[in-house]
Protein backbone atom coordinates (compact mmCIF):
# COMPACT_ATOMS: atom_id res chain seq x y z
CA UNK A 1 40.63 43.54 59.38
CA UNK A 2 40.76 46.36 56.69
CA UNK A 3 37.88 48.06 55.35
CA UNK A 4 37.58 47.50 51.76
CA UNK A 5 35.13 50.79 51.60
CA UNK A 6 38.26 52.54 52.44
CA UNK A 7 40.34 51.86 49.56
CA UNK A 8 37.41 50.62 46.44
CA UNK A 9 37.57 51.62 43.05
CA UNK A 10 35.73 54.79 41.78
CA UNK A 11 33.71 54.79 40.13
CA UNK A 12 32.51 50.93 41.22
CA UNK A 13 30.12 48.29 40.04
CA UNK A 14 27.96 46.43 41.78
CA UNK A 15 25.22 43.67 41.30
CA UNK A 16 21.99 44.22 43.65
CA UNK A 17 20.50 41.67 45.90
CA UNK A 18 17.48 40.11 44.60
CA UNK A 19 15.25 37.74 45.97
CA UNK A 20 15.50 33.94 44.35
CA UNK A 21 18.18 35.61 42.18
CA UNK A 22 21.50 35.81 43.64
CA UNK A 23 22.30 33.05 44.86
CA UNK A 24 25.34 31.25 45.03
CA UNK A 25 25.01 29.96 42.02
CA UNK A 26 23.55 32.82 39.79
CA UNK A 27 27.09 35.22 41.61
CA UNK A 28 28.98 32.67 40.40
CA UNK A 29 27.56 33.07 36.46
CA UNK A 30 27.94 36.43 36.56
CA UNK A 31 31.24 36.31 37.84
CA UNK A 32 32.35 33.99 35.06
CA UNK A 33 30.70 36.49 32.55
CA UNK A 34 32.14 39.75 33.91
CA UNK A 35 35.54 41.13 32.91
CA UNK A 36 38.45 41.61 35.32
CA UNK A 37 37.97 44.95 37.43
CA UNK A 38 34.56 45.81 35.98
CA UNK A 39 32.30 44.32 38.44
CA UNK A 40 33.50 45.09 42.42
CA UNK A 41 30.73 43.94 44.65
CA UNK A 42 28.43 40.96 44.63
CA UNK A 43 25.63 40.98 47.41
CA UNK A 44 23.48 37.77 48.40
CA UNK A 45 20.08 37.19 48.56
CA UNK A 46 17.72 38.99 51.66
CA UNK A 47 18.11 37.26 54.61
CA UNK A 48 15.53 37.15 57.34
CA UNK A 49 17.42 37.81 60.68
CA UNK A 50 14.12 36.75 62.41
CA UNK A 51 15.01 33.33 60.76
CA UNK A 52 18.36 33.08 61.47
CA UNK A 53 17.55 33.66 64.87
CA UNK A 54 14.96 30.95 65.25
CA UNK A 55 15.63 27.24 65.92
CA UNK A 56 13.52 25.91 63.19
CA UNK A 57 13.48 29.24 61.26
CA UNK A 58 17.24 29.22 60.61
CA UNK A 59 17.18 25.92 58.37
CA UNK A 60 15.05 27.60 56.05
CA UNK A 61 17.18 30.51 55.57
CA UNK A 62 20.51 29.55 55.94
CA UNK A 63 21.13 28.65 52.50
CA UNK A 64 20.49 32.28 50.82
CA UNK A 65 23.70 32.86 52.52
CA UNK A 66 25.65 29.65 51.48
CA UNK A 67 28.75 30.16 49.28
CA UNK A 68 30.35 27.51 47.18
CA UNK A 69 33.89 26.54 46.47
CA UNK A 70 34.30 27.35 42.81
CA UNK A 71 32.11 30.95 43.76
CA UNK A 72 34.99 31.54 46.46
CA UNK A 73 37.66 31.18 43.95
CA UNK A 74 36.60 33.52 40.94
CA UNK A 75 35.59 36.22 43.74
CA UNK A 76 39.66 35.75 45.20
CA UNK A 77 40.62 36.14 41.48
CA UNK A 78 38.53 38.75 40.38
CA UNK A 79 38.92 40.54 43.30
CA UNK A 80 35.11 41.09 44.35
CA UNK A 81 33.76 41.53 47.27
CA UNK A 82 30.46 39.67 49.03
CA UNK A 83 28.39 40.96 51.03
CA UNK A 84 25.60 39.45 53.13
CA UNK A 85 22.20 41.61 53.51
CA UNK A 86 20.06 41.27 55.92
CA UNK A 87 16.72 42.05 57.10
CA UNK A 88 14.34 42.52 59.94
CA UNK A 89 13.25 45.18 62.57
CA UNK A 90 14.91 43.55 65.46
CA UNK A 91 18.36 45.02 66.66
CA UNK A 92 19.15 41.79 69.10
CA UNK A 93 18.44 39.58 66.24
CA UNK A 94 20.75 42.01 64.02
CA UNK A 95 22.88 41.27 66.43
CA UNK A 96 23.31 37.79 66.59
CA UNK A 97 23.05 37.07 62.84
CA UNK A 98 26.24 39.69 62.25
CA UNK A 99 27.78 37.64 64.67
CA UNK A 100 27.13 34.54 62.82
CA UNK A 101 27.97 36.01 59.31
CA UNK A 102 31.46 37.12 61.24
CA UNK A 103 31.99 34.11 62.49
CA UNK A 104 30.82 31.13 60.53
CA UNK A 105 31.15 32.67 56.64
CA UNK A 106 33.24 33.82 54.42
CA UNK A 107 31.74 37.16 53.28
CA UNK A 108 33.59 40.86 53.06
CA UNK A 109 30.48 42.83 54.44
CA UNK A 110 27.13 43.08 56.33
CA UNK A 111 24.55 45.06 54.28
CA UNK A 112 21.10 45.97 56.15
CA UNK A 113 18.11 46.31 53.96
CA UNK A 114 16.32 49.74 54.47
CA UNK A 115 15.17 49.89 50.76
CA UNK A 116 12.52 46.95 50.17
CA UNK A 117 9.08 48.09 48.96
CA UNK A 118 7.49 44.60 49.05
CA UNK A 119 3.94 45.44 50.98
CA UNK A 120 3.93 41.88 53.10
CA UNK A 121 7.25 43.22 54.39
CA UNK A 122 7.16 46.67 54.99
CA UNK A 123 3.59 46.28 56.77
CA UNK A 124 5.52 44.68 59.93
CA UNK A 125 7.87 47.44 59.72
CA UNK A 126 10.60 46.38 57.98
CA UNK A 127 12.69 47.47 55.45
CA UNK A 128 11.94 50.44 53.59
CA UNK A 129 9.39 50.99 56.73
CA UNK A 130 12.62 51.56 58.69
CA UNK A 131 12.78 55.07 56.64
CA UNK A 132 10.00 56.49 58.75
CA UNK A 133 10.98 54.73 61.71
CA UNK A 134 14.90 56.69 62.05
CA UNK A 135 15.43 55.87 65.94
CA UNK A 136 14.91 51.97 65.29
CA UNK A 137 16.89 52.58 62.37
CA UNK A 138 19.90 53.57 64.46
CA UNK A 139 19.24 51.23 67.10
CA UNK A 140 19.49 48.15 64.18
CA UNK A 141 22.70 49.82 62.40
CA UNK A 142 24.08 50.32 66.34
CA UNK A 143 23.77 46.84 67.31
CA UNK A 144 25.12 45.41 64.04
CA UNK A 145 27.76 47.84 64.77
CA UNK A 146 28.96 46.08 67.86
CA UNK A 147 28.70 43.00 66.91
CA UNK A 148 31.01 42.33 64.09
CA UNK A 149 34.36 43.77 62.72
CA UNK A 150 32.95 43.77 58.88
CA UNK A 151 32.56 46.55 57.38
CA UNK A 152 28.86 47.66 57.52
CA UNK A 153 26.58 49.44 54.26
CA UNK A 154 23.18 50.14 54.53
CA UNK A 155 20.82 49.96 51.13
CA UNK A 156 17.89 52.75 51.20
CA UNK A 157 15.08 54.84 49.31
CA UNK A 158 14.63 58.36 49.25
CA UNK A 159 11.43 57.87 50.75
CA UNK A 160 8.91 56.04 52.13
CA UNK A 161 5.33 57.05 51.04
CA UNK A 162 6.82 60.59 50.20
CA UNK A 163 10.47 61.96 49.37
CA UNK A 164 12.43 62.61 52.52
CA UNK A 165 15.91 62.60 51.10
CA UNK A 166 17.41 65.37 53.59
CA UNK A 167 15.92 64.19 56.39
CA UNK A 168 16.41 60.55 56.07
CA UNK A 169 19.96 60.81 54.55
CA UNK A 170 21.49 63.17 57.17
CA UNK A 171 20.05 60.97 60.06
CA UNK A 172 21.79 58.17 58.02
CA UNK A 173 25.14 60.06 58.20
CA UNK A 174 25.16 60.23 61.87
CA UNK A 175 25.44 56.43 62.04
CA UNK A 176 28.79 54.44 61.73
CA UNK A 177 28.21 52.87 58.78
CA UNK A 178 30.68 52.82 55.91
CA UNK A 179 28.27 52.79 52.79
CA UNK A 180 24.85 53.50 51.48
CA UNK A 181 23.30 52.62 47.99
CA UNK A 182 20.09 54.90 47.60
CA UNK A 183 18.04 53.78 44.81
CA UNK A 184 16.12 56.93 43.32
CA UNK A 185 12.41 56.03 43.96
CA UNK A 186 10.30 56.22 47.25
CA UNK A 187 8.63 52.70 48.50
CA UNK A 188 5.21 54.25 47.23
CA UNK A 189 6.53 53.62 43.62
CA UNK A 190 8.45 50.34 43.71
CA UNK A 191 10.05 49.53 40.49
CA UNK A 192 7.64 52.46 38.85
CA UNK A 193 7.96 55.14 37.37
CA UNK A 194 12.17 56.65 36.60
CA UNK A 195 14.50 56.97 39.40
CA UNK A 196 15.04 60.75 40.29
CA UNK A 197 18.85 60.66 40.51
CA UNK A 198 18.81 64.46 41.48
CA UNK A 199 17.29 63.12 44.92
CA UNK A 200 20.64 60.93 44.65
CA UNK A 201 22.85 63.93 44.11
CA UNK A 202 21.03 65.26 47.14
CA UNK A 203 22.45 62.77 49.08
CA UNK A 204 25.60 63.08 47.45
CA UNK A 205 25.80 66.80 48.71
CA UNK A 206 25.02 65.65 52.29
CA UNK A 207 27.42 63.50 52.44
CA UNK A 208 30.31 65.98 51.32
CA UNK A 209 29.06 68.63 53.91
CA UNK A 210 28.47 65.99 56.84
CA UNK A 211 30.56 62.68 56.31
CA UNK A 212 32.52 62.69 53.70
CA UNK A 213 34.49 59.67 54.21
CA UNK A 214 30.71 57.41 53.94
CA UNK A 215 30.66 55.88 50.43
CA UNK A 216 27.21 56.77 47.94
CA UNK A 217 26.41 54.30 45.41
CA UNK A 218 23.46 55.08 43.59
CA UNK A 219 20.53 52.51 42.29
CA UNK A 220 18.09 53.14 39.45
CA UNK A 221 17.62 52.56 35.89
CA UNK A 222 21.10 51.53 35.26
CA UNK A 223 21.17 49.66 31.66
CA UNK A 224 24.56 49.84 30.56
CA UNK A 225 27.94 50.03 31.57
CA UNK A 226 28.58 53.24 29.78
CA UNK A 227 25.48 54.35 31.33
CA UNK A 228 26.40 54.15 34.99
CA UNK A 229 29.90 56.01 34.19
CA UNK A 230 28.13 58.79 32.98
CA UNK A 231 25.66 58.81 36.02
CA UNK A 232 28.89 58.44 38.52
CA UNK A 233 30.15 61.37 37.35
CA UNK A 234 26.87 63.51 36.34
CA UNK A 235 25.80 63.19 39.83
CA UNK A 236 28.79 62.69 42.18
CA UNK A 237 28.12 59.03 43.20
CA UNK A 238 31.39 56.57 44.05
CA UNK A 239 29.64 53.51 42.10
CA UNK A 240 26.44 52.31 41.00
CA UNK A 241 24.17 48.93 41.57
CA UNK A 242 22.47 47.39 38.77
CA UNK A 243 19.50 45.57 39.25
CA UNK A 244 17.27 44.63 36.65
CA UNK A 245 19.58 45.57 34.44
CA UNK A 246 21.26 41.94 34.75
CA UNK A 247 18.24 40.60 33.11
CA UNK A 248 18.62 42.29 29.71
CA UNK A 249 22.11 41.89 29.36
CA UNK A 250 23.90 39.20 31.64
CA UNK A 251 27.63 40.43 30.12
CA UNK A 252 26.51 43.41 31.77
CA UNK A 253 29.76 43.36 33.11
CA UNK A 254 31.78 42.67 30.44
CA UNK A 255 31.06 45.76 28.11
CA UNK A 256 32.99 45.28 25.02
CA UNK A 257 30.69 42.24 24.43
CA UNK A 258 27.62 43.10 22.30
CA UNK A 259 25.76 41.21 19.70
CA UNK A 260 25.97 37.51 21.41
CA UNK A 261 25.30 34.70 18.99
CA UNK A 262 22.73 31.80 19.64
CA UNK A 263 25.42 29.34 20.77
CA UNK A 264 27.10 31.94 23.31
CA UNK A 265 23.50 32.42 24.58
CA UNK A 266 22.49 28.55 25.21
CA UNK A 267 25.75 28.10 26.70
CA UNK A 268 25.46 30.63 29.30
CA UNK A 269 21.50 29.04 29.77
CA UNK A 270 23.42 25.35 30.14
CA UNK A 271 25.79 26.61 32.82
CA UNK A 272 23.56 28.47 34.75
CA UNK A 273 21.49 25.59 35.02
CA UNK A 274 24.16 23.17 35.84
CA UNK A 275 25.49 25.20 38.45
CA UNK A 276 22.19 25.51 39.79
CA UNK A 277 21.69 22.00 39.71
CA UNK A 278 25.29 20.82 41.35
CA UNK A 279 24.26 23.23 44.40
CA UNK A 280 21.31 22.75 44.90
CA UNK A 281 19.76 19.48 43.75
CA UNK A 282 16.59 18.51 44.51
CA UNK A 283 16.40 21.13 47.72
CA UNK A 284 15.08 23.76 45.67
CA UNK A 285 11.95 24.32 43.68
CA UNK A 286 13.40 23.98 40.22
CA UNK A 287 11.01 26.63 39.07
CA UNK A 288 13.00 29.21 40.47
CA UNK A 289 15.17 28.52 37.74
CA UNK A 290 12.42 28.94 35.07
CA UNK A 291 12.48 32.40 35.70
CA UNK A 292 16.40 33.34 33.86
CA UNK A 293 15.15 31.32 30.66
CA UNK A 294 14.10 34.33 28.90
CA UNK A 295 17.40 36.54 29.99
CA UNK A 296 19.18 33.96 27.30
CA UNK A 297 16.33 33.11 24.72
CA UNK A 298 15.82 36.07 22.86
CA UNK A 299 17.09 37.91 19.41
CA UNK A 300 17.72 34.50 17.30
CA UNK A 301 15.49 32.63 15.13
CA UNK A 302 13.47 30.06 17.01
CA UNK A 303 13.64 31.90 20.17
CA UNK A 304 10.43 32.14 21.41
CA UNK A 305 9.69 28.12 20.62
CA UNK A 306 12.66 27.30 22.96
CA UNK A 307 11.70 29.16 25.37
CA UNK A 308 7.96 28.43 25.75
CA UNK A 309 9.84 24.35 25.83
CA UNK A 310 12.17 25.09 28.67
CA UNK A 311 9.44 26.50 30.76
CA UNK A 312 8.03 23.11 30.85
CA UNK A 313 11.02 21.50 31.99
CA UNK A 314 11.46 20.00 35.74
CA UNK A 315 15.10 19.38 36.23
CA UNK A 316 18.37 19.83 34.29
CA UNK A 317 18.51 16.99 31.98
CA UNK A 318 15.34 17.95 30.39
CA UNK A 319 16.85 21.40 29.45
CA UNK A 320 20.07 20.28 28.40
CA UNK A 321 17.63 17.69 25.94
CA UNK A 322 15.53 21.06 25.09
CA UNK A 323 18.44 22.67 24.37
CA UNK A 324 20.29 19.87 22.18
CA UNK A 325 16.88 19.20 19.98
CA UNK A 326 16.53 22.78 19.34
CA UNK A 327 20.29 23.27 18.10
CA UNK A 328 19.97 19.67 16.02
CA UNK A 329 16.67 21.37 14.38
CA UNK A 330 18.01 24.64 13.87
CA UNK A 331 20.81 22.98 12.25
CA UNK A 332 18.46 20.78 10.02
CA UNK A 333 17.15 23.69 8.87
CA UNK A 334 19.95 25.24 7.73
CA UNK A 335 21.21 22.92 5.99
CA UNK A 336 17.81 22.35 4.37
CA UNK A 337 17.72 25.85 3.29
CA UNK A 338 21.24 25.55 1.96
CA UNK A 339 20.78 22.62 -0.12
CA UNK A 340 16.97 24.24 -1.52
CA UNK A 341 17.76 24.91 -5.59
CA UNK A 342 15.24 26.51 -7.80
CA UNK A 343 13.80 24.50 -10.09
């Protein structure tokens, strides 16, 4: 199998994993709103290797690494790769879920999740705990290693409760991976404070002196395309990895867009929700969905109102209904205005 880190574009683009965001179904949107050769690498949502690995467990994790149809076809024409992260602090489990993404899926590459600050995960050690914990570390990027043929990243911090980019990164370097992405903050901070991209060029320099051929994307207060070009080649990294970026501007990937109108916006809301609601149904919480509303109701008249009436919604016929009253009232309006003479 070839190694797609061998041969990707720089400087590359890709979308972070995010919990109850990147889905399936949420890839595929974003796929269908990027343009051709701007966005490289997709990444599903964490997935628990402790569940996998569990007989009742792996039911209720299997999905955040299901991968539809329609998904698989944009990613084959757009050329983007997918990539499965994991999580966990056990290397036999690591094992046995790389051998499962290998075998049963369809995905490019195994990620492993060294970067997470969340405190309910990193207090069993997992995770961004992994920083200060560099033997296990190895141990869980060895035994991934061995069991698959994919090519294998690892996403990090430069820190755990204090910076230890040299340290951490050069131990890092010593491992067979193919990839890192290093987001600029320490677990300590979490999304706070700015991203210290010269800790990022640290690593950069590292990984010219020590292993050259290892990939460095960087992660961090990324909010426009132009944005991450100019960070690529300010501080020496092959791509970078936008994460809550997608949430201000989902043609994040499609930079010559700018100013969408109203009607681009609700359409993007509609298909999101219907391809949320053709894959999953009634199997997941619809609330989870709740949470993009505001990424496409904001900057037009009447905004705010919508929004505040899709939040009350429970499935997808009651936003498309939302969505259709608030157009047919806009509309009313407009017309009202028009036909308003002085007297």
């Amino acid at each position: 199998m070839s190694n797609f880190w061998h041969n990707i574009q720089t400087p590359n683009f890709s979308l972070a994993p995010m919990e109850d965001v990147t889905d399936t179904s949420f890839r595929e949107l974003i796929l269908q709103s990027s343009e051709t050769n701007k966005l490289h690498l997709l990444f599903s949502e964490f997935t628990s290797v402790e569940g996998m690995c569990h007989p009742v467990g792996r039911g209720k994790v299997k999905h955040r690494l299901q991968i539809n149809e329609s998904e698989k076809k944009l990613l084959k024409e757009k050329n983007v790769k997918l990539i499965a992260q994991i999580w966990g602090k056990d290397p036999e489990k690591y094992y046995k879920t790389a051998q499962y993404i290998t075998n049963e899926t369809d995905f490019d590459g195994i990620d492993i999740n060294m970067g997470c600050p969340v405190k309910n995960v990193v207090k069993n050690g997992c995770c961004s705990a992994l920083i200060d914990q560099p033997n296990l570390a190895k141990e869980i990027i060895l035994a991934t290693k061995e069991s698959t043929n994919l090519p294998l990243s690892v996403k990090t911090r430069i820190g755990f409760k204090q910076v230890v980019t040299e340290s951490w990164i050069s131990h890092l370097l010593t491992t067979p991976i193919d990839a890192f992405t290093i987001h600029g903050r320490i677990q300590k901070q979490m999304s706070e404070g700015l991203a210290d991209w010269n800790e990022i060029a640290k690593a950069v320099q590292l990984r010219n002196e020590l292993a050259p051929q290892i990939k460095i994307i960087g992660n961090g207060d990324v909010d426009s395309y132009q944005e991450g070009l100019d960070k690529c080649k300010k501080y020496g990294v092959d791509g970078v990895m936008i994460g809550r970026g997608i949430f201000k501007n989902p043609w994040f990937f499609q930079p010559d867009k700018t100013n969408m109108a109203m009607e681009e916006k609700l359409a993007l809301l509609q298909e999101h929700t219907r391809l949320f609601d053709k894959t999953w149904g009634n199997s997941k919480n619809f609330a989870i969905l709740r949470r993009f509303f505001k990424i496409y109701t904001n900057e037009f008249r009447g905004a705010s109102s919508l929004r505040n009436n899709l939040m009350n919604t429970s499935n997808a016929d009651e936003v498309y209904n939302a969505v259709r009253l608030f157009v047919q009232n806009s509309e009313l309006s407009h017309m009202s205005q028009q036909n308003t003479f002085p007297d």
